[in-house]
Protein backbone atom coordinates (compact mmCIF):
# COMPACT_ATOMS: atom_id res chain seq x y z
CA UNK A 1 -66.24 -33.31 38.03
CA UNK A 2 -66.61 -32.22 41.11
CA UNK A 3 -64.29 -30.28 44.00
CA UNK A 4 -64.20 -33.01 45.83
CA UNK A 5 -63.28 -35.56 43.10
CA UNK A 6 -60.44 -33.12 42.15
CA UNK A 7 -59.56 -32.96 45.98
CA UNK A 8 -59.41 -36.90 45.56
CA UNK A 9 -56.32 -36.49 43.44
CA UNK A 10 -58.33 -37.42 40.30
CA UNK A 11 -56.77 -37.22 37.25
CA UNK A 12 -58.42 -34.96 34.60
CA UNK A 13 -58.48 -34.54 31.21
CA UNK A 14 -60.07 -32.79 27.78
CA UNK A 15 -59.86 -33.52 24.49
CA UNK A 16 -59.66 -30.50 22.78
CA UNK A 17 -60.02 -31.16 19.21
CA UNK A 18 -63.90 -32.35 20.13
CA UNK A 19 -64.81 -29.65 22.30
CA UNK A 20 -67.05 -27.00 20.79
CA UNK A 21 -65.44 -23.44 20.85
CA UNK A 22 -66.98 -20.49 22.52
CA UNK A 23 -67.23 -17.70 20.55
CA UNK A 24 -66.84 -14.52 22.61
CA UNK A 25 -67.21 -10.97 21.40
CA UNK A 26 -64.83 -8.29 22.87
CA UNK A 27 -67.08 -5.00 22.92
CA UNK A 28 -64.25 -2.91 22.89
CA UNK A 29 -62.66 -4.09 19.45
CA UNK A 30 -65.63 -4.77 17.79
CA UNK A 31 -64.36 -8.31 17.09
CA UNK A 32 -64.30 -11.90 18.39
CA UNK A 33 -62.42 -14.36 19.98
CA UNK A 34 -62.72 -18.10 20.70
CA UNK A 35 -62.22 -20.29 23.73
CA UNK A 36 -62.12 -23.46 25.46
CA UNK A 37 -61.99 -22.91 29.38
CA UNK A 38 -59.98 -26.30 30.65
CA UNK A 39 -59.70 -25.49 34.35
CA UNK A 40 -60.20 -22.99 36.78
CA UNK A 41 -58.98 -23.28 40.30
CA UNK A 42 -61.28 -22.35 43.19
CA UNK A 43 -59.00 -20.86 45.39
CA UNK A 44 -56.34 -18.93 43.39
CA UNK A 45 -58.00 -18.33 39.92
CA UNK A 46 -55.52 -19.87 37.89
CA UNK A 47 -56.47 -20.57 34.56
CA UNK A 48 -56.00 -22.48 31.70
CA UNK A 49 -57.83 -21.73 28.16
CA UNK A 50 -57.08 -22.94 24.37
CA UNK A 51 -57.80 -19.52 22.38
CA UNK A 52 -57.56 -18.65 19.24
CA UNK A 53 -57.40 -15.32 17.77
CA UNK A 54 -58.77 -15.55 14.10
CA UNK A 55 -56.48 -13.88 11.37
CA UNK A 56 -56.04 -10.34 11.35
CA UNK A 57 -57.61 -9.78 15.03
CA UNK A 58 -55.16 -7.78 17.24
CA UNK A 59 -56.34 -7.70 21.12
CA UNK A 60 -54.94 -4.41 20.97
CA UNK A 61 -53.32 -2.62 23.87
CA UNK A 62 -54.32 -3.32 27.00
CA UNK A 63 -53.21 -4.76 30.95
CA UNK A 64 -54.15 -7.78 33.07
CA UNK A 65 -54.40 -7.51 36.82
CA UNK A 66 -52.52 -10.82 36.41
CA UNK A 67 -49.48 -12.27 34.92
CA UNK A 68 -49.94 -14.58 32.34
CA UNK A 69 -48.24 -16.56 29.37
CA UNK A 70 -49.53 -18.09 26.02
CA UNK A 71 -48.49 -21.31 24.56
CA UNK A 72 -48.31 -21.26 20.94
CA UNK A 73 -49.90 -24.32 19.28
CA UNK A 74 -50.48 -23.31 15.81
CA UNK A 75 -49.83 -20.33 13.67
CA UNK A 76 -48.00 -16.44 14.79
CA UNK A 77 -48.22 -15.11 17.89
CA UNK A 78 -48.01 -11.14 16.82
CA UNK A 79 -46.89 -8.96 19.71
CA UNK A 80 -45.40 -5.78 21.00
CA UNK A 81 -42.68 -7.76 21.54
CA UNK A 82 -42.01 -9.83 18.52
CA UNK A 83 -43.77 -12.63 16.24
CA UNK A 84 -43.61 -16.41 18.02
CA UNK A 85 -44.54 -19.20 16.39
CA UNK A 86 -45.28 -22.66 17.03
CA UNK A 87 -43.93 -24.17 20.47
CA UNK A 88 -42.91 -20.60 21.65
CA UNK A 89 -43.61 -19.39 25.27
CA UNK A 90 -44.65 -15.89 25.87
CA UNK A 91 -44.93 -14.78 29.70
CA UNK A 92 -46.66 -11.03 30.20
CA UNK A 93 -45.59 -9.98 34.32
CA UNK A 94 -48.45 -8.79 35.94
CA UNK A 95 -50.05 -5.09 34.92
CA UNK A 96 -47.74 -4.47 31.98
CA UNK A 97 -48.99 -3.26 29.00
CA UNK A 98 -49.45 -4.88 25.75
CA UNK A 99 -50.61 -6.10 22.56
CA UNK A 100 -50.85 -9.23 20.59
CA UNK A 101 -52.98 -11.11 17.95
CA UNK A 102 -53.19 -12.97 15.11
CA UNK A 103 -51.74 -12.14 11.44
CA UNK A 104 -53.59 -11.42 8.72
CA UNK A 105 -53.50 -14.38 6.85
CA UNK A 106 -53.59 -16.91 9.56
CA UNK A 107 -55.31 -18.06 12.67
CA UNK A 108 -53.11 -18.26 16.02
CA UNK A 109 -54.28 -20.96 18.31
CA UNK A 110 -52.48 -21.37 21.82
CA UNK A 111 -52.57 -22.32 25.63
CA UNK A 112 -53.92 -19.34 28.09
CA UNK A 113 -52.27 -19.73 31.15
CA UNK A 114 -52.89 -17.19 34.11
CA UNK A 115 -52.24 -17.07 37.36
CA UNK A 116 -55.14 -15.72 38.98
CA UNK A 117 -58.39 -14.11 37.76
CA UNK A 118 -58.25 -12.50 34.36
CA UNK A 119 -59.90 -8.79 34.04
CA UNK A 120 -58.56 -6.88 31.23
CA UNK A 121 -58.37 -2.80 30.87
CA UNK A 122 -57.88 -1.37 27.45
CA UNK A 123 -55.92 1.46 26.87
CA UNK A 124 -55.34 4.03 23.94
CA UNK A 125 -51.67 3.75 23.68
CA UNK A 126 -48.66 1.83 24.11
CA UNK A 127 -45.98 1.72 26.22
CA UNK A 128 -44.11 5.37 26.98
CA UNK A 129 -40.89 4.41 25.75
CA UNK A 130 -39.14 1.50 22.93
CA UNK A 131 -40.22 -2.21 23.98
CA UNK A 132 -36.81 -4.86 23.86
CA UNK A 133 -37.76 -8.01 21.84
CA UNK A 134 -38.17 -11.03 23.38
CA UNK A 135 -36.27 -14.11 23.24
C-alpha cells in the first residue's frame, strides 16, 4: 500500500498465520531468527515485527539505540529479567542492556514493538551489578 493510501487514513491489515517467515541469521551468535515485518513508519521508525526465537536460541547480551517491548504470543519469554509467558508485556528503555530468548524445549513467538529504528550492539557481559525482576 502506498504512503499516500496510509496518509488516506486507510485501514491496514496482515494475516499472520499465512505470511511466509523470514529467516534471518544473526552473524554474531551463529544462529537464526525469524520475522514478519508488519509496519514501518516513514518518519519515526517505529516498528512492529512477529518474531520468533526458536528453542534454545538466546539473543544474548546486547543494547538497542531504541526502546522497545515484546508481546508474548506463544511460549517463554527467557530474560535477564525473568521468564514471561503468554500475554506478558516486556518493555526494554532505550540503551539498556540485556538478554532474552527462547527455552530449550520450546519456541517463543511474540510482537516486536520499537519505537524508532532498531540497530543492535552486542556486548561480552552483563549488566555491572544484580538486575530486579520484573513484574
Amino acid at each position: 500500500m502506498s504512503g499516500d493510501a496510509e496518509s488516506a487514513g486507510q485501514v491496514r491489515s496482515w494475516d499472520t498465520h499465512t505470511m511466509p517467515w523470514e529467516i534471518r541469521h544473526i552473524d554474531e551468535l551463529d544462529g537464526d531468527l525469524a520475522a514478519k515485518p508488519l509496519i514501518e513508519d516513514p518518519d519515526t521508525g517505529m516498528s512492529v515485527m512477529k518474531m520468533k526465537y526458536f528453542a534454545g536460541f538466546t539473543n544474548e547480551w546486547h543494547t538497542h539505540n531504541c526502546a522497545h517491548g515484546m508481546y508474548v504470543l506463544d511460549g517463554i519469554l527467557k530474560t535477564h529479567a525473568g521468564s514471561f509467558g503468554l500475554g506478558s508485556f516486556v518493555w526494554f528503555p532505550e540503551g539498556s542492556e540485556m538478554e532474552h530468548g527462547a527455552t530449550q524445549d520450546n519456541d517463543v513467538t511474540f510482537l516486536f514493538i520499537a519505537n524508532k529504528p532498531v540497530d543492535i550492539h552486542y556486548t561480552q557481559a552483563g549488566p555491572a551489578g544484580p538486575v530486579e525482576p520484573v513484574g
